[in-house]
N, C-alpha and C. Protein backbone atom coordinates (compact mmCIF):
# COMPACT_ATOMS: atom_id res chain seq x y z
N UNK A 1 97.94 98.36 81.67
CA UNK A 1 97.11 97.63 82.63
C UNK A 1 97.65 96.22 82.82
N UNK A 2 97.30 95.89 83.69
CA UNK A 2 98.41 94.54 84.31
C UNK A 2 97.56 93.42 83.25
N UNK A 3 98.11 92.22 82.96
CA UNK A 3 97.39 90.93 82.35
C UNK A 3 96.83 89.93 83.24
N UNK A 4 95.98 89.18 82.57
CA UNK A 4 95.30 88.22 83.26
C UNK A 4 96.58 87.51 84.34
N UNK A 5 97.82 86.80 83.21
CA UNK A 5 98.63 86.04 84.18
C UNK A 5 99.48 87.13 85.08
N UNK A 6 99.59 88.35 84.88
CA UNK A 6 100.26 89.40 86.37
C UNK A 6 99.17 89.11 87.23
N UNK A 7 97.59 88.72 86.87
CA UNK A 7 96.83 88.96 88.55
C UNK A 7 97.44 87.56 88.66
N UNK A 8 97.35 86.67 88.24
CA UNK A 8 97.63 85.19 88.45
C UNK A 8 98.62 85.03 89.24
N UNK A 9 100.01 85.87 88.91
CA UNK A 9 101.68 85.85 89.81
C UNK A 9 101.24 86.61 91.04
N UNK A 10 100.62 87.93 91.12
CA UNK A 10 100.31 88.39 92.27
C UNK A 10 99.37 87.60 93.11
N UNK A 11 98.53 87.01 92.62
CA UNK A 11 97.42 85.98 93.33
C UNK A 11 98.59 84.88 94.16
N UNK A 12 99.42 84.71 94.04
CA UNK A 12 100.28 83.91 93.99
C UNK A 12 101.25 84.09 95.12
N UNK A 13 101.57 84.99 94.98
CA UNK A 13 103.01 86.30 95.52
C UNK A 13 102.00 86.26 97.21
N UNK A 14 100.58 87.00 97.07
CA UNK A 14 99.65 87.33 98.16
C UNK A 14 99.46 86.03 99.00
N UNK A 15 99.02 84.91 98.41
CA UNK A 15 98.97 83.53 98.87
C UNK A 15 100.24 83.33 99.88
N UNK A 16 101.22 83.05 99.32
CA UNK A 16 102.27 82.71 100.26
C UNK A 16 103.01 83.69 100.93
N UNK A 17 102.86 85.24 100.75
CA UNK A 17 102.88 85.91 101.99
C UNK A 17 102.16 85.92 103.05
N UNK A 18 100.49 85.69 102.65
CA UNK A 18 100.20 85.91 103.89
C UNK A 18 99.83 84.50 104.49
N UNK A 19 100.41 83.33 103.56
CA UNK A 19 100.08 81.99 104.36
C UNK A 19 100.42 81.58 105.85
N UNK A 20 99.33 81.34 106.43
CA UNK A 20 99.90 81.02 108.02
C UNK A 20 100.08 82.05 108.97
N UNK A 21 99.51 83.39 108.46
CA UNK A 21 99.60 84.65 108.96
C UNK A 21 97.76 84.23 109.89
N UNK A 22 98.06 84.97 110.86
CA UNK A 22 97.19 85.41 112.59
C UNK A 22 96.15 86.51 111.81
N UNK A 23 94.72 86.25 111.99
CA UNK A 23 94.25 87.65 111.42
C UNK A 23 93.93 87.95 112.63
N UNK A 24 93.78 87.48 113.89
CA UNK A 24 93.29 87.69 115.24
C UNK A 24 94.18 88.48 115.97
N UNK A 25 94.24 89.33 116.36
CA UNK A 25 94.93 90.31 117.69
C UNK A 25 94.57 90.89 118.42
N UNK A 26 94.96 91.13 119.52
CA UNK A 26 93.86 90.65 120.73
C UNK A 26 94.85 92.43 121.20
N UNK A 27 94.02 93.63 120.78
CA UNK A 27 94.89 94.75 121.83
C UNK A 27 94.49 94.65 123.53
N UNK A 28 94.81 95.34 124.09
CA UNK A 28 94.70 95.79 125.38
C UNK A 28 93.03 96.39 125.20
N UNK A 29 92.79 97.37 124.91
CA UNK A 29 91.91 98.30 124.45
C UNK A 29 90.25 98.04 124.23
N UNK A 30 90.79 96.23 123.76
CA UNK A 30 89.88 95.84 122.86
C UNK A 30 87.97 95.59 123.57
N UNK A 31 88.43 95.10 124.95
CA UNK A 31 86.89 94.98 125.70
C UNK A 31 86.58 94.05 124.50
N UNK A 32 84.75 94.11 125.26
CA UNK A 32 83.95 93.88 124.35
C UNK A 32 83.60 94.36 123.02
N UNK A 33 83.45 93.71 122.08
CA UNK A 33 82.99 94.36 120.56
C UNK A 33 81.94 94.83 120.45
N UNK A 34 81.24 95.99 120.14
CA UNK A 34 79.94 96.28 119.80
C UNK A 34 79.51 95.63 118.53
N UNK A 35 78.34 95.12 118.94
CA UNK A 35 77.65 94.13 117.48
C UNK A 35 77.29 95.63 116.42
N UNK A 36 76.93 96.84 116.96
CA UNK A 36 76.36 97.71 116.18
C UNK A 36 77.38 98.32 114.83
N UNK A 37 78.72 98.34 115.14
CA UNK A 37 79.59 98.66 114.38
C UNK A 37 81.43 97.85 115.06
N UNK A 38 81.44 96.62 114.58
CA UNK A 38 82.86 95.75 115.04
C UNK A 38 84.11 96.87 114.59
N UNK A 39 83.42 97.10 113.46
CA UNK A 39 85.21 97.41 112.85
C UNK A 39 85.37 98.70 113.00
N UNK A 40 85.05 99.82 113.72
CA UNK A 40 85.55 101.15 113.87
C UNK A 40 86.10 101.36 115.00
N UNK A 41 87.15 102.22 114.68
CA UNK A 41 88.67 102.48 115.45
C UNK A 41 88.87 104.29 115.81
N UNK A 42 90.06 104.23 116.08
CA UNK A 42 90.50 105.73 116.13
C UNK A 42 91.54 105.54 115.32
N UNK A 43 91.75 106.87 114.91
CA UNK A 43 93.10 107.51 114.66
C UNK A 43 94.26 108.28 115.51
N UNK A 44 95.21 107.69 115.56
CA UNK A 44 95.88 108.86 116.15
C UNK A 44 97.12 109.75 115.74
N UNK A 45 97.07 110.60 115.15
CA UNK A 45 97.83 111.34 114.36
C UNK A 45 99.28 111.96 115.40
N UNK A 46 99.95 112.10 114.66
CA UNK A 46 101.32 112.76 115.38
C UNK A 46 102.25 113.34 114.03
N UNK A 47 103.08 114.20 114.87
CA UNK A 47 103.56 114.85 113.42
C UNK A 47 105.38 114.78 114.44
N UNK A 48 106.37 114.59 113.37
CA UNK A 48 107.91 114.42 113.88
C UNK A 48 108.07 115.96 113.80
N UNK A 49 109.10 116.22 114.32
CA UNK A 49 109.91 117.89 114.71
C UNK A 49 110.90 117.79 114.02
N UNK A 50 111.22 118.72 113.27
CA UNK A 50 113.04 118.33 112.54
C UNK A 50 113.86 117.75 113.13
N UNK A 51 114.32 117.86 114.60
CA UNK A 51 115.41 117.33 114.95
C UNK A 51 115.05 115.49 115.09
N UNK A 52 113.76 115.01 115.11
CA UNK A 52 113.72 113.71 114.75
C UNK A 52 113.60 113.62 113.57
N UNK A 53 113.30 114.14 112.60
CA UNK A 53 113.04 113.86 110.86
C UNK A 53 114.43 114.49 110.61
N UNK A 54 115.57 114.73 111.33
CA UNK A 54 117.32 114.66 110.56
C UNK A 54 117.66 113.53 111.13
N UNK A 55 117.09 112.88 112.64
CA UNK A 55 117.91 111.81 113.13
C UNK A 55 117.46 110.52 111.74
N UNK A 56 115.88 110.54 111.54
CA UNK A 56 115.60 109.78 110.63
C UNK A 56 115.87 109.65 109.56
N UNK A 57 116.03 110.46 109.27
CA UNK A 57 116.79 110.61 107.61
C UNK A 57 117.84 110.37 108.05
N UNK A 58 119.29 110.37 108.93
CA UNK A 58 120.10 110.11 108.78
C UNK A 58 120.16 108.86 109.14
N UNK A 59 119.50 107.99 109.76
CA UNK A 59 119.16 106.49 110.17
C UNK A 59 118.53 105.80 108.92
N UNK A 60 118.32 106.30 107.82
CA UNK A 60 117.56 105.48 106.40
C UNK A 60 118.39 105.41 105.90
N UNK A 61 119.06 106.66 105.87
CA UNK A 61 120.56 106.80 104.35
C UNK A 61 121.48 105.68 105.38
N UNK A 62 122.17 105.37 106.75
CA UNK A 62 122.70 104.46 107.05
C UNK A 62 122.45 103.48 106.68
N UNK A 63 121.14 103.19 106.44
CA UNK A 63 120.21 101.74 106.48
C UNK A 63 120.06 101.30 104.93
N UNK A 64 120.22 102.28 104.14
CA UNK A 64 119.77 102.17 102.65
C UNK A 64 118.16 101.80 103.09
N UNK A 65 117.13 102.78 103.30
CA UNK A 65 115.98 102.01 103.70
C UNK A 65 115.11 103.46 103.49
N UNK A 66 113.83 103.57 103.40
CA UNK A 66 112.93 104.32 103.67
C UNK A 66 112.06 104.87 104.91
N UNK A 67 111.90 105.81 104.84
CA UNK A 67 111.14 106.88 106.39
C UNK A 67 109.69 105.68 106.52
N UNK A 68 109.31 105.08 105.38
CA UNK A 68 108.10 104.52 105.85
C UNK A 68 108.66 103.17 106.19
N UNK A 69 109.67 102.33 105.74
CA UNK A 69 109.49 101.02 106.36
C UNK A 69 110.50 101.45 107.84
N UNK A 70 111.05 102.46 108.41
CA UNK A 70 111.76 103.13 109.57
C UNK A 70 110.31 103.14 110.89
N UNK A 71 109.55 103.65 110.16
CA UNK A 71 108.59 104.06 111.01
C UNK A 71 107.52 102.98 110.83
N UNK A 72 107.46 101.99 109.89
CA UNK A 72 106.22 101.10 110.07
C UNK A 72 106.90 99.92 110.79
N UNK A 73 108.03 99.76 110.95
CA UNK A 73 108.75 98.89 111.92
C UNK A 73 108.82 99.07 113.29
N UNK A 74 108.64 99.91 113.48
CA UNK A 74 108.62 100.92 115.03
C UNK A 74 107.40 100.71 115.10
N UNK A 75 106.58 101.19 114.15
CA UNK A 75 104.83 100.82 115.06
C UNK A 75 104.65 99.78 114.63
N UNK A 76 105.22 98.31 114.15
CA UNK A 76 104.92 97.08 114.59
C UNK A 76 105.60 96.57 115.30
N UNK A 77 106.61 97.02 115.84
CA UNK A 77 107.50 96.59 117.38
C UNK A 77 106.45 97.38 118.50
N UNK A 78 105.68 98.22 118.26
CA UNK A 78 104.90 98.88 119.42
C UNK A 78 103.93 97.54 119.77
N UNK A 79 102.91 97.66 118.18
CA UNK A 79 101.80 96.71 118.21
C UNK A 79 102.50 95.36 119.09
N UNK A 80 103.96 94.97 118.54
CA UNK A 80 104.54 93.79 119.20
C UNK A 80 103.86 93.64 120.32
N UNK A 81 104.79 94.72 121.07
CA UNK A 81 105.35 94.68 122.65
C UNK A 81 103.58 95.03 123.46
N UNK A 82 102.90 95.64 122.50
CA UNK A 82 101.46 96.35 123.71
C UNK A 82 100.71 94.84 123.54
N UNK A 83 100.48 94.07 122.38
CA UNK A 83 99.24 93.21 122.03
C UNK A 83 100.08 92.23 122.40
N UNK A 84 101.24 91.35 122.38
CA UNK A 84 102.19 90.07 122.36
C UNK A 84 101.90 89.86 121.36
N UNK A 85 101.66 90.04 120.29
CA UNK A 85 101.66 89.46 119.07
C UNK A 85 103.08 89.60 118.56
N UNK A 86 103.58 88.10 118.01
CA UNK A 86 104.43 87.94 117.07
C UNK A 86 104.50 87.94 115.68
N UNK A 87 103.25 87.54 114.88
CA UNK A 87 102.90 87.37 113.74
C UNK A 87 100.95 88.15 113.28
N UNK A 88 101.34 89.39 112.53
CA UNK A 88 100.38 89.97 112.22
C UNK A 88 100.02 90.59 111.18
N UNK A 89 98.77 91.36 110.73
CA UNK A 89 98.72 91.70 109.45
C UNK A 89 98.14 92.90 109.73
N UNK A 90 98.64 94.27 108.48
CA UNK A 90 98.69 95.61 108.95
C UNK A 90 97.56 96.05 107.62
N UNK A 91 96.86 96.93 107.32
CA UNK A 91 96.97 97.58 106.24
C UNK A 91 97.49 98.73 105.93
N UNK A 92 98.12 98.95 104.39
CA UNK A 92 98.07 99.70 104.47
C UNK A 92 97.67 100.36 102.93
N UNK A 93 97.23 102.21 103.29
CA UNK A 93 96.84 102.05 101.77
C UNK A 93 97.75 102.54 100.87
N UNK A 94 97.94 102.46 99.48
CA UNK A 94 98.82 103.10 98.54
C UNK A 94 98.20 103.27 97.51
N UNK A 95 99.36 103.96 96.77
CA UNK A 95 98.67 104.50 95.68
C UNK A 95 97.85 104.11 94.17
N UNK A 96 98.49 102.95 94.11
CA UNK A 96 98.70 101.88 93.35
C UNK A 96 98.51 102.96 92.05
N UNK A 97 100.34 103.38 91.61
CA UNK A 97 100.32 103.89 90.17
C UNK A 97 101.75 103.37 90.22
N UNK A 98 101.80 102.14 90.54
CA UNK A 98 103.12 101.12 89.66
C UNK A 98 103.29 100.99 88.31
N UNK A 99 102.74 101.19 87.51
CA UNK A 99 103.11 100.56 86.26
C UNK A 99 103.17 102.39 85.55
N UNK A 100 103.58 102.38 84.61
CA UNK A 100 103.82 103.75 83.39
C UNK A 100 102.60 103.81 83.04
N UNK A 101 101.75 102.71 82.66
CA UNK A 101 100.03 103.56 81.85
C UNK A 101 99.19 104.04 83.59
N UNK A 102 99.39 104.04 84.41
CA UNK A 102 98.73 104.94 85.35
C UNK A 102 99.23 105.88 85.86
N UNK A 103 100.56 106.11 85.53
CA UNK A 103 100.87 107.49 86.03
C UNK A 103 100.40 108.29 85.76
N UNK A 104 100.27 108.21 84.08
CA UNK A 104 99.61 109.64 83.47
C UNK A 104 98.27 109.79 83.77
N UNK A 105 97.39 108.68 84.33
CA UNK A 105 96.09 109.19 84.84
C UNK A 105 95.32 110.37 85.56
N UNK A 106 94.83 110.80 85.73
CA UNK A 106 94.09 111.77 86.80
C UNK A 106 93.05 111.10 87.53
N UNK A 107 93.13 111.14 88.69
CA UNK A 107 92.03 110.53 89.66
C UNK A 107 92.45 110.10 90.87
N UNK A 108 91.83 109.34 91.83
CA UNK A 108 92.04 108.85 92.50
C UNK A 108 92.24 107.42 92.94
N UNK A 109 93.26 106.96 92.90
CA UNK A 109 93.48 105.51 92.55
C UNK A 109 94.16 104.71 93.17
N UNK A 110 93.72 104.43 94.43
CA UNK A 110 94.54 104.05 95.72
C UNK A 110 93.83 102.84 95.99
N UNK A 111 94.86 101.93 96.38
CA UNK A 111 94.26 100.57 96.79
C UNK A 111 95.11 100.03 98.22
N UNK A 112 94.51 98.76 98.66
CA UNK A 112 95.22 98.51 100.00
C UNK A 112 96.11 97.40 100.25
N UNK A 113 97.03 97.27 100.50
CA UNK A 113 97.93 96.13 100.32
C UNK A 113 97.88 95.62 102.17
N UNK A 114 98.13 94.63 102.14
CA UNK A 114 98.36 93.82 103.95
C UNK A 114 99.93 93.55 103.78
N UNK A 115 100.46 94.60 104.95
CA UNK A 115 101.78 93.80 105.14
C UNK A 115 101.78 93.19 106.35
N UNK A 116 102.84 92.25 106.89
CA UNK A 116 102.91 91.46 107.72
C UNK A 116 103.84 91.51 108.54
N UNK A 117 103.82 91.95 109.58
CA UNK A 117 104.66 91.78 111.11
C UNK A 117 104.84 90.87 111.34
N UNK A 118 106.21 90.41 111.05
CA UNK A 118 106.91 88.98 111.73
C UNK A 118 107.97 88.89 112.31
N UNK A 119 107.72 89.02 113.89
CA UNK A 119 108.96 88.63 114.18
C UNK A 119 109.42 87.50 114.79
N UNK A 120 110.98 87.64 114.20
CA UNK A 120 111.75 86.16 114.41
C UNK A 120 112.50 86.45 115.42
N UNK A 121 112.48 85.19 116.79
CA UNK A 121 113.02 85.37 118.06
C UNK A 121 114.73 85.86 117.90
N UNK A 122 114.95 86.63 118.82
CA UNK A 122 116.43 87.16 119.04
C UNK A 122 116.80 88.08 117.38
N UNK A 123 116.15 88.85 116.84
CA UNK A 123 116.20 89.04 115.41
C UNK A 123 116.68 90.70 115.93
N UNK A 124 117.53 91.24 115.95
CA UNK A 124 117.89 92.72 116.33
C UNK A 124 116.88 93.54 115.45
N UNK A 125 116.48 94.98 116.05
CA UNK A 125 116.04 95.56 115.04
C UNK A 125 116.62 95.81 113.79
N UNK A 126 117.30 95.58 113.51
CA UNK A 126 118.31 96.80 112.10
C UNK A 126 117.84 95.28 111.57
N UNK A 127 117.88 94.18 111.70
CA UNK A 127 117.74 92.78 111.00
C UNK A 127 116.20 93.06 110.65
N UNK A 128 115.41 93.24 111.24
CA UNK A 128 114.29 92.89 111.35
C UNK A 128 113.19 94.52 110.34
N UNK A 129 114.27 95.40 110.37
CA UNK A 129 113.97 96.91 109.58
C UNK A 129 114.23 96.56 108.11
N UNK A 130 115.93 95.31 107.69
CA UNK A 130 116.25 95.02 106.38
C UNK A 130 115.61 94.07 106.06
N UNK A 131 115.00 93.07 106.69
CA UNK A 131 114.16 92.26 106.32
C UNK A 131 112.75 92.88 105.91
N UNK A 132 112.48 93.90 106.48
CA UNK A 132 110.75 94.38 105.93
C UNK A 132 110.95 95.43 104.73
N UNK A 133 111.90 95.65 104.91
CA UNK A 133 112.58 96.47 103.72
C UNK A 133 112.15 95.71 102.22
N UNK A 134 112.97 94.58 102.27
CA UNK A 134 112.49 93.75 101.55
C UNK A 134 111.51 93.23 100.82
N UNK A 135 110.98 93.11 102.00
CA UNK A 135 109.59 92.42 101.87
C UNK A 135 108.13 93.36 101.71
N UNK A 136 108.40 94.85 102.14
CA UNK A 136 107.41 95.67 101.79
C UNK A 136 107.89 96.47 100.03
N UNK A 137 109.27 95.89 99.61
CA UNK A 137 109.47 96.22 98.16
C UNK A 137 109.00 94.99 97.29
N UNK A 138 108.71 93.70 97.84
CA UNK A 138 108.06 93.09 97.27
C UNK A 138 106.72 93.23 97.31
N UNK A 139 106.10 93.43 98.01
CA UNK A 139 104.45 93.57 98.55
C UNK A 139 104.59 95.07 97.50
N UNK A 140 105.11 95.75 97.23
CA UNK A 140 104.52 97.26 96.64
C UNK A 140 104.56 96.88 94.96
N UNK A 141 105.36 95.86 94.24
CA UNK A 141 105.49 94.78 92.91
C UNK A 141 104.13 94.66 92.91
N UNK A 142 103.38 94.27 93.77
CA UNK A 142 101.78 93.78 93.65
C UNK A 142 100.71 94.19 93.97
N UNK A 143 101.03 95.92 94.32
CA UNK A 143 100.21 96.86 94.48
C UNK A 143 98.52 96.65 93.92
N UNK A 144 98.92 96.52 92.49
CA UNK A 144 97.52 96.71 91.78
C UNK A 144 96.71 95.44 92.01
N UNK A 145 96.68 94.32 92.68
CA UNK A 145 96.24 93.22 92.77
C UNK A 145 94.73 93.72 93.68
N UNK A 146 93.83 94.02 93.15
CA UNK A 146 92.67 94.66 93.71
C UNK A 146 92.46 93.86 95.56
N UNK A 147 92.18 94.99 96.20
CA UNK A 147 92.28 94.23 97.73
C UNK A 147 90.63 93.62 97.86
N UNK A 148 89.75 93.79 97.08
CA UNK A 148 88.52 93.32 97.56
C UNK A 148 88.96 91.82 97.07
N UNK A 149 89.61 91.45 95.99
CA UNK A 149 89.82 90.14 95.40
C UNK A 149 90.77 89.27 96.52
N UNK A 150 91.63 90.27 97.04
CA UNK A 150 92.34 89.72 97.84
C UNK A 150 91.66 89.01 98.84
N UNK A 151 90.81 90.07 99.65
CA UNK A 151 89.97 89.48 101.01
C UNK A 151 88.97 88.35 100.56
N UNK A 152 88.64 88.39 99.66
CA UNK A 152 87.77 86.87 98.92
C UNK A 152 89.06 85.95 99.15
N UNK A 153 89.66 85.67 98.02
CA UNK A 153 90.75 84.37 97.97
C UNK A 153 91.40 84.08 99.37
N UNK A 154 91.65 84.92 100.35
CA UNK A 154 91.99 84.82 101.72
C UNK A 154 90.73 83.81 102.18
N UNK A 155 89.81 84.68 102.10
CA UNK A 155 88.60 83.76 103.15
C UNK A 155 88.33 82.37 102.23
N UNK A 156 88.39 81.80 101.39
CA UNK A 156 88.46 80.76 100.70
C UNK A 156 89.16 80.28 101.04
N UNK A 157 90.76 80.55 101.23
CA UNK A 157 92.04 79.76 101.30
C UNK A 157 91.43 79.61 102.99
N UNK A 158 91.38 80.13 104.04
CA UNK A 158 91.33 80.11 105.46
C UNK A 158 90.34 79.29 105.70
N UNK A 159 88.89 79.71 104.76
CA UNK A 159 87.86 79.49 105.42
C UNK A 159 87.27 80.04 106.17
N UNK A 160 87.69 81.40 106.75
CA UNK A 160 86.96 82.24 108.10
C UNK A 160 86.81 83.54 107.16
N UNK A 161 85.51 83.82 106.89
CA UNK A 161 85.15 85.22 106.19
C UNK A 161 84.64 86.02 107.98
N UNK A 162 84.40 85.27 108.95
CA UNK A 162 83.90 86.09 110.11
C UNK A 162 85.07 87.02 110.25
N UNK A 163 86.39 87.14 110.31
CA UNK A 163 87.86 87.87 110.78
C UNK A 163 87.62 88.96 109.67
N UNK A 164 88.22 90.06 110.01
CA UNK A 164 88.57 91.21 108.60
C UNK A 164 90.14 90.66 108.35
N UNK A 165 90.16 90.63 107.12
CA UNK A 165 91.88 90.78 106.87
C UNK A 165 92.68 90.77 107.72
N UNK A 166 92.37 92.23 108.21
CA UNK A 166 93.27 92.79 109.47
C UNK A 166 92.44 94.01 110.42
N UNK A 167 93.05 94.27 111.28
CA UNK A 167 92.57 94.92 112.43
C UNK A 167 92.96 96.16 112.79
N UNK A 168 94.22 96.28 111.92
CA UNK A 168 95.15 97.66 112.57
C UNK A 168 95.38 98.00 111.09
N UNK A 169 95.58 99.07 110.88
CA UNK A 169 96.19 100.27 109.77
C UNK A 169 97.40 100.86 109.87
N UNK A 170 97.99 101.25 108.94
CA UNK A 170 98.92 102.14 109.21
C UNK A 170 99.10 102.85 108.13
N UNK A 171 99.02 104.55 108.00
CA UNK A 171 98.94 105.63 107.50
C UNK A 171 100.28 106.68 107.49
N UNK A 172 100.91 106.50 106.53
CA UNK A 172 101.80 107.29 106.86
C UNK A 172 101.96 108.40 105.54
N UNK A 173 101.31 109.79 106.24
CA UNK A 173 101.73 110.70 105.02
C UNK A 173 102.11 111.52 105.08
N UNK A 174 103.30 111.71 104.52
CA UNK A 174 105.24 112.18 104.39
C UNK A 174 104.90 113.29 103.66
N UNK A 175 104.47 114.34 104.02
CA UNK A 175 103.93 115.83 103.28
C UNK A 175 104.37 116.88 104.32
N UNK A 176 105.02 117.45 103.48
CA UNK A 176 105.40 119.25 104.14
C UNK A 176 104.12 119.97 104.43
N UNK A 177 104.17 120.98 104.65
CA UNK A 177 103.08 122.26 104.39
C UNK A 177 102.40 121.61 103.17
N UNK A 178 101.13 121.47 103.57
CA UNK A 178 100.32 121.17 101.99
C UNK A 178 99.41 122.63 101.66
N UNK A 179 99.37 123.48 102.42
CA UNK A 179 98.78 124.86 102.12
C UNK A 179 99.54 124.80 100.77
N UNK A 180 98.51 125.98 99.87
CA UNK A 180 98.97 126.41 98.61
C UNK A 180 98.27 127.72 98.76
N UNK A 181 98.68 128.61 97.88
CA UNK A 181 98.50 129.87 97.84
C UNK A 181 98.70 131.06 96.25
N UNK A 182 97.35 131.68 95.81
CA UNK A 182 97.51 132.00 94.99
C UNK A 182 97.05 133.59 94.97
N UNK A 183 97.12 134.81 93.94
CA UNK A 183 96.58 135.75 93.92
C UNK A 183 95.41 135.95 94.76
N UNK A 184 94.28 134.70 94.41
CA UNK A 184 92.69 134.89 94.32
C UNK A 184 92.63 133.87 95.55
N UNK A 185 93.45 133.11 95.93
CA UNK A 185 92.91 131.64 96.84
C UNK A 185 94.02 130.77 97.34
N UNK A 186 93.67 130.69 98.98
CA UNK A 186 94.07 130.34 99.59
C UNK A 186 93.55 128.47 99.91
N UNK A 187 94.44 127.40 99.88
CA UNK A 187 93.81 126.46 100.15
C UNK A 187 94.87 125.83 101.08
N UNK A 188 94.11 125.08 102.44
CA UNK A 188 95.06 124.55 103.31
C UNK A 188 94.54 123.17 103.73
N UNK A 189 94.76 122.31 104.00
CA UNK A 189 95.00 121.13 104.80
C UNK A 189 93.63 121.35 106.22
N UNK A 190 92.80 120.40 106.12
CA UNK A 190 91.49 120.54 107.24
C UNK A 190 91.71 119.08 107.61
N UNK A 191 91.59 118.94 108.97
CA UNK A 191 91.74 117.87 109.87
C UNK A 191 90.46 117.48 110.55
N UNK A 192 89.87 116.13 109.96
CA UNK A 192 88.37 115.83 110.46
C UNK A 192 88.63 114.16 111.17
N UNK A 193 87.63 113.80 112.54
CA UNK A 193 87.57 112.32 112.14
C UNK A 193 86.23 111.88 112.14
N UNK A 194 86.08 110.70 110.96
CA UNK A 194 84.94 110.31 110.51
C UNK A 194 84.62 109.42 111.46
């Protein structure tokens, strides 16, 4: 389990990433807010076809980089280009079983980290894919830094508890066929939205 001074370095690490970061983004979409429920959204799910999940895989192994910071760079060049936002904050959730005493756990133990869309003028993509590269391998170092603690020390440091963190999500889960199948029982993958 992490120590008092690891929350202290991550308290730390979180501070000056997201210092000076926009919690405001203004989509297209957005209209008016309903006072009855502000913060509910959609989902919109999509699934890649092999012949884009070989182009991608062969665009990561070029890149030395991962399918998720490939694809969470692409949907914050979307968010870019649809909202004009230059500087933003995403969530997203993980698993948070960084350290060796939680692997062996059983349960469910997922927490939410904010990464940050920044882009720097004239910055090519492939610059701007190795730079988040980076920076989402540092942000995943501080996984376990509980996110409710986070959104406190944010609204302290800012001063604005009216904003959420952030506004947009991003979900990315990298699973084959999750059906399983046994003598007695069949179990498959059910698609709901709440």
């Amino acid at each position: 389990s992490a120590s008092l001074q690891d929350f202290a370095t991550a308290l730390q690490f979180w501070k000056r990433y997201l210092q000076g970061a926009s919690q405001a983004i203004h989509l297209p979409t957005d209209g008016t807010m309903r006072v009855e429920n502000p913060w509910s959204g959609k989902r919109v799910p999509f699934a890649i076809d092999t012949t884009w999940h070989s182009r991608l895989q062969q665009f990561c192994q070029q890149h030395h980089t991962t399918h998720f910071v490939v694809l969470f760079a692409a949907f914050a060049r979307s968010i870019r280009d649809w909202a004009g936002a230059a500087d933003f904050l995403v969530g997203v959730p993980v698993s948070n079983r960084g350290t060796p005493d939680s692997e062996q756990l059983i349960g469910h133990i997922a927490n939410t980290i904010v990464l940050r869309a920044r882009f720097v003028a004239k910055e090519s993509m492939r610059k701007f894919i190795r730079r988040l590269h980076l920076e989402i391998h540092e942000a995943l170092a501080y996984q376990y830094y509980p996110f409710e603690e986070l959104v406190e020390q944010f609204a302290e440091t800012t001063g604005n508890c009216s904003l959420p963190l952030f506004r947009i999500r991003f979900v990315l889960q990298d699973m084959p066929d999750a059906s399983a199948r046994s003598s007695t029982l069949t179990l498959r993958p059910v698609q709901f939205d709440r």
